[in-house]
C-alpha atoms as a PDB file:
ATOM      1  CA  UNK A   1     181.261  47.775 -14.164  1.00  0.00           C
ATOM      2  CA  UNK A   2     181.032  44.853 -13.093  1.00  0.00           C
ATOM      3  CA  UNK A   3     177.638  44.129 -13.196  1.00  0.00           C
ATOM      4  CA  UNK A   4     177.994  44.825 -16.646  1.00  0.00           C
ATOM      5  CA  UNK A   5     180.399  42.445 -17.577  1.00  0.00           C
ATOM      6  CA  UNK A   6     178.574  39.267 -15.250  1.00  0.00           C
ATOM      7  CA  UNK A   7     175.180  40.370 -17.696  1.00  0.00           C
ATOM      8  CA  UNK A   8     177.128  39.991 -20.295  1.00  0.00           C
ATOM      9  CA  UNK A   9     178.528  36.591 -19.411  1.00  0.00           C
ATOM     10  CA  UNK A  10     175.004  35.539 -18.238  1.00  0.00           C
ATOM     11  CA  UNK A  11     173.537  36.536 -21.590  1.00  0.00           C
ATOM     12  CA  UNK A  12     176.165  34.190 -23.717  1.00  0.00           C
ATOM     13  CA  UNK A  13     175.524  31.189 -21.644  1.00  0.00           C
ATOM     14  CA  UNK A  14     171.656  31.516 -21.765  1.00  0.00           C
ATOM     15  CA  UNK A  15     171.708  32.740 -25.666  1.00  0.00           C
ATOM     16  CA  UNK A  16     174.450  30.728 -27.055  1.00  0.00           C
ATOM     17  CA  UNK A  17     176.666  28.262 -24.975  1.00  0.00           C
ATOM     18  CA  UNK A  18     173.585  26.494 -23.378  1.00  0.00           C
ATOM     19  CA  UNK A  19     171.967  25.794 -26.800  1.00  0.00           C
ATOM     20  CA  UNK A  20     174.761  24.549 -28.967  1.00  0.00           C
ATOM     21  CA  UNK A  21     176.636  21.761 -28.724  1.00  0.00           C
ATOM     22  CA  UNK A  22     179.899  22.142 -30.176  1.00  0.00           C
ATOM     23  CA  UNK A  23     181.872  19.401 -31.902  1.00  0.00           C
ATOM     24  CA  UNK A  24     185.192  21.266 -32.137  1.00  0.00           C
ATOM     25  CA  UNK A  25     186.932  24.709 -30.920  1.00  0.00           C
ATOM     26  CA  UNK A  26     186.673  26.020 -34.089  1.00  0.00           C
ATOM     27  CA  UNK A  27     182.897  25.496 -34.523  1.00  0.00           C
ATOM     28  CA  UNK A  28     182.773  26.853 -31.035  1.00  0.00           C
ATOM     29  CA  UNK A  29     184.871  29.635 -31.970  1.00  0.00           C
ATOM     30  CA  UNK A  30     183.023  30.330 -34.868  1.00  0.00           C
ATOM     31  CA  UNK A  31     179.553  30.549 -33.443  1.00  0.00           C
ATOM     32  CA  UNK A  32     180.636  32.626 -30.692  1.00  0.00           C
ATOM     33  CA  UNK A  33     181.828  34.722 -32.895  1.00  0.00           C
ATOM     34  CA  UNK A  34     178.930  34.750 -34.436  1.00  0.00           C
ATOM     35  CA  UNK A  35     176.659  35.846 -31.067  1.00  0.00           C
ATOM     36  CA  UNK A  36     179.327  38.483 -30.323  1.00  0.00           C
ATOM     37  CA  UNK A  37     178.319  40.404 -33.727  1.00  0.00           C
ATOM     38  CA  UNK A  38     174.769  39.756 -33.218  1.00  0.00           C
ATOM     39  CA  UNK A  39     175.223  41.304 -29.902  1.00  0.00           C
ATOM     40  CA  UNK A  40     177.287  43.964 -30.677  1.00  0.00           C
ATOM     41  CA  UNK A  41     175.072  44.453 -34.093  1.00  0.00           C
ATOM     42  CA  UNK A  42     171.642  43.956 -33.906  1.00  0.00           C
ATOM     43  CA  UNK A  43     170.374  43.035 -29.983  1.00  0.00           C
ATOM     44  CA  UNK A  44     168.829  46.111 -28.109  1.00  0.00           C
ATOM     45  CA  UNK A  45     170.429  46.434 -24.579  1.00  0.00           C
ATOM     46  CA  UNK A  46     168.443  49.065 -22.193  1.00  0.00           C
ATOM     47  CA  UNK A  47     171.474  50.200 -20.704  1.00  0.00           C
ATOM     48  CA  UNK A  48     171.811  51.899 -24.541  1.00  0.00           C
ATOM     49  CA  UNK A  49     168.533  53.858 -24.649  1.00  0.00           C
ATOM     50  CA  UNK A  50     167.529  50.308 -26.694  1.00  0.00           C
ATOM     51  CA  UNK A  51     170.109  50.630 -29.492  1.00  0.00           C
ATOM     52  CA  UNK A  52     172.672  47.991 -29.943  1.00  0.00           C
ATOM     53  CA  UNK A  53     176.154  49.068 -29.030  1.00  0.00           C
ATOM     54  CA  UNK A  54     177.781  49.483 -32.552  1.00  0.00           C
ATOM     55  CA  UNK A  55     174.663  51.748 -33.403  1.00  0.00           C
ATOM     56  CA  UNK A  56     174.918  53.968 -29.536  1.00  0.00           C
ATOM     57  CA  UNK A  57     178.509  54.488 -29.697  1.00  0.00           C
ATOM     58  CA  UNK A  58     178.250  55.381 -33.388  1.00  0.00           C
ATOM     59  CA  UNK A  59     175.251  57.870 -32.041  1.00  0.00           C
ATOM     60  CA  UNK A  60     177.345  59.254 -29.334  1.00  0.00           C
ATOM     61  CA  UNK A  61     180.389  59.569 -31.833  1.00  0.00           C
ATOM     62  CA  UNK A  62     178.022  61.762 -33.980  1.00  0.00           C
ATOM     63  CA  UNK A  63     176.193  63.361 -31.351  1.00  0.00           C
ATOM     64  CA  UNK A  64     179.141  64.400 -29.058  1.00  0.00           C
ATOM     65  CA  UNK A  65     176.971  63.548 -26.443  1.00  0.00           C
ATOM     66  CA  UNK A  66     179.041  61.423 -23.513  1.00  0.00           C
ATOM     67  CA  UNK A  67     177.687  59.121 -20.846  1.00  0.00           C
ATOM     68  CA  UNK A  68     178.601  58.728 -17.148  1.00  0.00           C
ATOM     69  CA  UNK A  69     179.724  55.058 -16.597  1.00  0.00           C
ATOM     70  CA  UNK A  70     179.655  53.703 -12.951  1.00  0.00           C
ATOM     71  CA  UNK A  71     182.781  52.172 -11.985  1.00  0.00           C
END
């Protein structure tokens, strides 16, 4: 799981943190935000037979299909 979640961290910094400069915590909130939908939304991941989250879980949900998760 963890591997997971250090991806994910290494993903914001290289697609969002590292290219914006933020003048205040609320810009900064709002265009991390922002990623985090896109993410979620719209980027393929591999790990999701290259659907983004929102659009696997919602396939699994249908589906019934479940997925083993290392831990």
């Amino acid at each position: 799981m963890n591997e997971h979640i250090e991806s994910y961290h290494r993903i914001l910094e290289e697609e969002c943190l590292s290219i914006n400069e933020f003048e205040s915590f609320a810009e900064a909130y709002t265009i991390v935000n922002e990623f985090i939908k896109l993410y979620n939304t719209k980027r393929i991941h591999s790990s999701t037979k290259y659907m983004p989250p929102a659009e696997f879980y919602e396939h699994l949900r249908i589906s019934g299909e479940t997925v083993n998760m290392r831990l």
